[in-house]
Protein backbone atom coordinates (compact mmCIF):
# COMPACT_ATOMS: atom_id res chain seq x y z
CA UNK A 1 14.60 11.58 -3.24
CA UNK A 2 10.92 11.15 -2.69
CA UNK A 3 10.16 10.79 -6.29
CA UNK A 4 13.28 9.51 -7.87
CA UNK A 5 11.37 6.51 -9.70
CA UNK A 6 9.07 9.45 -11.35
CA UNK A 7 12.59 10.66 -12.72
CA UNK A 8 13.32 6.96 -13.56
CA UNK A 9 10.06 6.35 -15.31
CA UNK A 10 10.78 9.37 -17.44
CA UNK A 11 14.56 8.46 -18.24
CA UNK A 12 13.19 5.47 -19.87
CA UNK A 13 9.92 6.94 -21.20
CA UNK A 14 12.35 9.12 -23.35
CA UNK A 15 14.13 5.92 -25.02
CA UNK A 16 10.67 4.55 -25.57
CA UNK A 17 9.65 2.22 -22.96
CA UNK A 18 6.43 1.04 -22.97
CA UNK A 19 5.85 0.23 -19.48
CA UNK A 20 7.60 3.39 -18.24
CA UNK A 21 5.54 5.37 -20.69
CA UNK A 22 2.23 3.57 -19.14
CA UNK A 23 3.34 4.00 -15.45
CA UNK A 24 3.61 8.01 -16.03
CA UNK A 25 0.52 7.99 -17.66
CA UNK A 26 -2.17 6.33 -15.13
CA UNK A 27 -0.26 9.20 -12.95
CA UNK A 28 -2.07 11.53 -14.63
CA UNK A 29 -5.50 11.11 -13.62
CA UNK A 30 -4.42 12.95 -10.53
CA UNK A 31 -2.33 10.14 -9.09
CA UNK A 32 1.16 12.24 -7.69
CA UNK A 33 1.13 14.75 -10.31
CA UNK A 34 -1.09 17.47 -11.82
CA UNK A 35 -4.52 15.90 -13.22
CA UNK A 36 -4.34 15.83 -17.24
CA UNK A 37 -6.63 13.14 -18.35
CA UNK A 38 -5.71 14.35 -22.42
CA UNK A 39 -2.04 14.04 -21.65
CA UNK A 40 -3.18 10.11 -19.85
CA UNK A 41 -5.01 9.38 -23.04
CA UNK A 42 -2.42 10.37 -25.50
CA UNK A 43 0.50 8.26 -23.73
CA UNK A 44 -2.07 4.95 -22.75
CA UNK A 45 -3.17 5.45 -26.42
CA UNK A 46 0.18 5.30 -28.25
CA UNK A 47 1.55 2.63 -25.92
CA UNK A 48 -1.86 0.66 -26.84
CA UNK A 49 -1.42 0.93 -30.57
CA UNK A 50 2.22 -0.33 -30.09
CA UNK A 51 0.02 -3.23 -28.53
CA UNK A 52 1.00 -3.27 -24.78
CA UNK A 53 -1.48 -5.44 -22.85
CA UNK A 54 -0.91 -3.31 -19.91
CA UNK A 55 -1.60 -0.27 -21.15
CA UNK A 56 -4.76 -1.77 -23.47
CA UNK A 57 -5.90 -2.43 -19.85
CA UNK A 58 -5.46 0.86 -18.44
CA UNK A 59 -7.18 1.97 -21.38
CA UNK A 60 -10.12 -0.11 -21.15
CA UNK A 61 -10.57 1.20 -17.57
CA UNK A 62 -10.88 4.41 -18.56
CA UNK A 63 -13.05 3.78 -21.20
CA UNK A 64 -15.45 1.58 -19.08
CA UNK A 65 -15.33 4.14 -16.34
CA UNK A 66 -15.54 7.69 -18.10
CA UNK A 67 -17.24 9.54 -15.00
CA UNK A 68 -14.42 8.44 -12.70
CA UNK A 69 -11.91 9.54 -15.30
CA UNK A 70 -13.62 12.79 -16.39
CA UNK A 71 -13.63 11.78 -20.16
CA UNK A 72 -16.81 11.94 -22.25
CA UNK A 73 -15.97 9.48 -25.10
CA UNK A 74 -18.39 8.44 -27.83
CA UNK A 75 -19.63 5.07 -27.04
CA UNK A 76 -16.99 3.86 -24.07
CA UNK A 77 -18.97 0.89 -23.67
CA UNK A 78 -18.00 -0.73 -26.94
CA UNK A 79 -14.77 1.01 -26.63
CA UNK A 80 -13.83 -0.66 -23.49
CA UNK A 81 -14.53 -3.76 -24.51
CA UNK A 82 -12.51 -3.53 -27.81
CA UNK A 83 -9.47 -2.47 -25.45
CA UNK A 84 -10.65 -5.63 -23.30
CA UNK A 85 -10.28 -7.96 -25.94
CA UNK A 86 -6.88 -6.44 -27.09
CA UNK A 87 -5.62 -6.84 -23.84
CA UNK A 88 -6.92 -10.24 -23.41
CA UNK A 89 -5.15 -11.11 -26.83
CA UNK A 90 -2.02 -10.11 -24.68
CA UNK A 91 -2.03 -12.56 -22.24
CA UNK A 92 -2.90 -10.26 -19.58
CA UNK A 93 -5.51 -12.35 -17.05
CA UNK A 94 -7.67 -9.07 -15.80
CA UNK A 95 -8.64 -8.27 -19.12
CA UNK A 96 -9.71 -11.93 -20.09
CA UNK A 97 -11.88 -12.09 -17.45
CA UNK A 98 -13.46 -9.00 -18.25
CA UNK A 99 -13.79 -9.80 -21.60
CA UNK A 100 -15.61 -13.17 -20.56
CA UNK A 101 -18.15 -11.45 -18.13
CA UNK A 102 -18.85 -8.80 -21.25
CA UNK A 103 -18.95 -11.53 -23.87
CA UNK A 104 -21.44 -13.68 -21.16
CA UNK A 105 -23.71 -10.00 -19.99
CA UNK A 106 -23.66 -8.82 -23.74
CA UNK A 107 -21.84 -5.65 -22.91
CA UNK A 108 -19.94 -4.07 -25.28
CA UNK A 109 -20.22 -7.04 -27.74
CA UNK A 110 -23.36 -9.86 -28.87
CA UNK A 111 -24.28 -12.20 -26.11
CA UNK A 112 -22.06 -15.44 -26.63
CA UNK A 113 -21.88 -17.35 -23.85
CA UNK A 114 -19.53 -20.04 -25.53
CA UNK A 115 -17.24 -17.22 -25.70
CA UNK A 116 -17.31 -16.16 -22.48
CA UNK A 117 -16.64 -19.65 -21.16
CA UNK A 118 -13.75 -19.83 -23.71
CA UNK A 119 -11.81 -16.50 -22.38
CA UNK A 120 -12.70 -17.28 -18.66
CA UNK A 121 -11.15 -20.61 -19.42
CA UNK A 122 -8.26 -18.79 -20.48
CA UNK A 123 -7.92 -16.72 -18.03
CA UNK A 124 -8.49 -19.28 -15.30
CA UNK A 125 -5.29 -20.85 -16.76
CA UNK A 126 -3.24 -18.04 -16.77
CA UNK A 127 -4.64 -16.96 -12.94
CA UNK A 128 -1.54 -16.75 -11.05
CA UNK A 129 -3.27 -15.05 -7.22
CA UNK A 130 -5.48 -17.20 -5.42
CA UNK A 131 -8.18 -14.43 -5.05
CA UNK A 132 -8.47 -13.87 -8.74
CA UNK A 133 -8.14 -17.29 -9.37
CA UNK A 134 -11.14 -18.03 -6.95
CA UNK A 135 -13.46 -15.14 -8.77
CA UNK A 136 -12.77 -16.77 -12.48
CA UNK A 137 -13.83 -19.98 -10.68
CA UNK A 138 -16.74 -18.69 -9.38
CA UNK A 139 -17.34 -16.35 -12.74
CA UNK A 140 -16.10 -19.89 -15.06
CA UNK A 141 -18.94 -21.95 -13.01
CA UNK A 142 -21.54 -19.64 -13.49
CA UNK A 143 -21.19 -19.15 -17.31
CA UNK A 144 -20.67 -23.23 -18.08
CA UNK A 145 -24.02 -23.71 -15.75
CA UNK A 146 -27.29 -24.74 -17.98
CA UNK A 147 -24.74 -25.01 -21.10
CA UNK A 148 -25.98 -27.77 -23.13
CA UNK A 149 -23.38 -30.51 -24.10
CA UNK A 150 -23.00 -28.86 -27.94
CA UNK A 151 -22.34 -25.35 -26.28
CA UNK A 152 -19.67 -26.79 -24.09
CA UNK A 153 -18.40 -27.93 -27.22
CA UNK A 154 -18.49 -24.75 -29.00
CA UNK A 155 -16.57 -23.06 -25.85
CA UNK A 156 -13.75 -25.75 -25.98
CA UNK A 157 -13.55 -25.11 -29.88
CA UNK A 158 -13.53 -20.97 -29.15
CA UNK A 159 -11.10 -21.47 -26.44
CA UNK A 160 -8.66 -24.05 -28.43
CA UNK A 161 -8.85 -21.10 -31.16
CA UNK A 162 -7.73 -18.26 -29.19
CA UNK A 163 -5.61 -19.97 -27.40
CA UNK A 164 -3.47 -20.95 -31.02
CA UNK A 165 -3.31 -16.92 -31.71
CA UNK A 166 -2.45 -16.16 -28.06
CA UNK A 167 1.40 -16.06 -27.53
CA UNK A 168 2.35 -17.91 -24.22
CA UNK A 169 3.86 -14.99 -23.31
CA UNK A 170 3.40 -11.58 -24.87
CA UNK A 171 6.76 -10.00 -24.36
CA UNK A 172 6.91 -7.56 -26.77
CA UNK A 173 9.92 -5.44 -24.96
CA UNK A 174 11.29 -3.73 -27.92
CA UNK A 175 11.31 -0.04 -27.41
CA UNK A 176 8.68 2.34 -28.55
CA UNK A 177 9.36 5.50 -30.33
CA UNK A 178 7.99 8.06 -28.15
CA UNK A 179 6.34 10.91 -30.05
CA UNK A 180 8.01 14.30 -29.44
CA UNK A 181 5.33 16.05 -28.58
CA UNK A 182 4.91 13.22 -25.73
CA UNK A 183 8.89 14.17 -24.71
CA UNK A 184 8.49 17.43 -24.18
CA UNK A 185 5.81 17.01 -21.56
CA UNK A 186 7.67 14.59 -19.48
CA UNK A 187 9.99 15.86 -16.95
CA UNK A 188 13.23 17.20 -18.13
C-alpha cells in the first residue's frame, strides 16, 4: 500500500499524462526507485517537447546541474537556460525567475538586463508563496537598480511583449501519446 500512487502515476502515464509521466521520471534520479538518469531524460524530454512547463523545469534542473544528476551533456549551460525560457513561456514562476537572474548574470544567454527586469516582472506577478515572492522582490530590485529611465522603458516594452504570447494559464491537459518503448519500462 506503501507505494500505491507509484502504481497510480503509472496507470495514467500509460494513457499519456503528462504530469504523471513527469512525476515517475524525477523518480529516477534515485528518488524511490532504481537510479536511471537515461530512462529520467527520455520521459522529462518527451513530456518537454509536448511543451509541459513542469517538466521543461525539471529539465532545466538537470541540465543546469549535470554533476548532481550524473549526466555529461554538451553545453548544459545554454541548455538549461533554453529549457528555462520554455518553461517560463509556460507560466511556470520558478523558471521565470531563473530565466531573469540568467538573462541579468549573462548565463546561458547575452547580458540584457531589460530582459531580466521584464521576466522577473513577470514572475513577480505570477508569485503566489510569500517566500518566493519576497526573493523576486529582492532579485526585481536589484536588476531595476542604476537602470536609466530609457532601460526601464525597454523592460516595460519586453515585459508587455511576453506577456501578449504568455497564456494566463498554460493548461495544456490533453493527453500525451506515450512512446512504447517508454510503456514497457513503467510498471506493469
Amino acid at each position: 500500500m506503501r507505494f500505491c500512487w507509484l502504481r497510480s502515476w503509472s496507470d495514467l502515464a500509460r494513457i499519456g499524462n503528462p504530469a504523471a509521466i513527469n512525476n515517475l521520471a524525477v523518480l529516477y534520479p534515485g528518488t524511490g526507485v532504481e537510479r536511471d538518469m537515461s530512462l529520467a531524460l527520455q520521459m522529462l524530454g518527451a513530456v518537454s517537447d509536448f511543451g509541459y512547463p513542469v517538466a521543461q523545469y525539471n529539465l532545466a534542473k538537470v541540465y543546469a546541474n549535470p554533476m548532481t544528476y550524473g549526466v555529461v551533456l554538451p553545453d548544459p549551460v545554454t541548455r538549461s537556460t533554453e529549457m528555462y525560457r520554455a518553461a517560463a513561456h509556460g507560466s511556470h514562476v520558478r523558471p521565470q525567475m531563473l530565466l531573469g537572474v540568467r538573462m541579468y548574470l549573462g548565463v546561458g544567454t547575452p547580458r540584457d538586463p531589460a530582459g531580466a527586469a521584464a521576466w522577473l516582472s513577470i514572475a513577480h506577478t505570477g508569485a503566489a508563496e510569500a517566500d518566493l515572492a519576497a526573493e523576486i522582490d529582492a532579485l526585481l530590485a536589484a536588476a531595476l537598480a542604476g537602470m536609466t529611465e530609457p532601460q526601464m522603458r525597454e523592460a516595460i516594452a519586453k515585459r508587455d511583449a511576453i506577456v501578449a504570447q504568455i497564456p494566463p494559464q498554460n493548461v495544456r491537459r490533453r493527453p500525451l501519446p506515450v512512446p512504447p518503448t517508454l510503456v514497457a519500462v513503467l510498471l506493469p
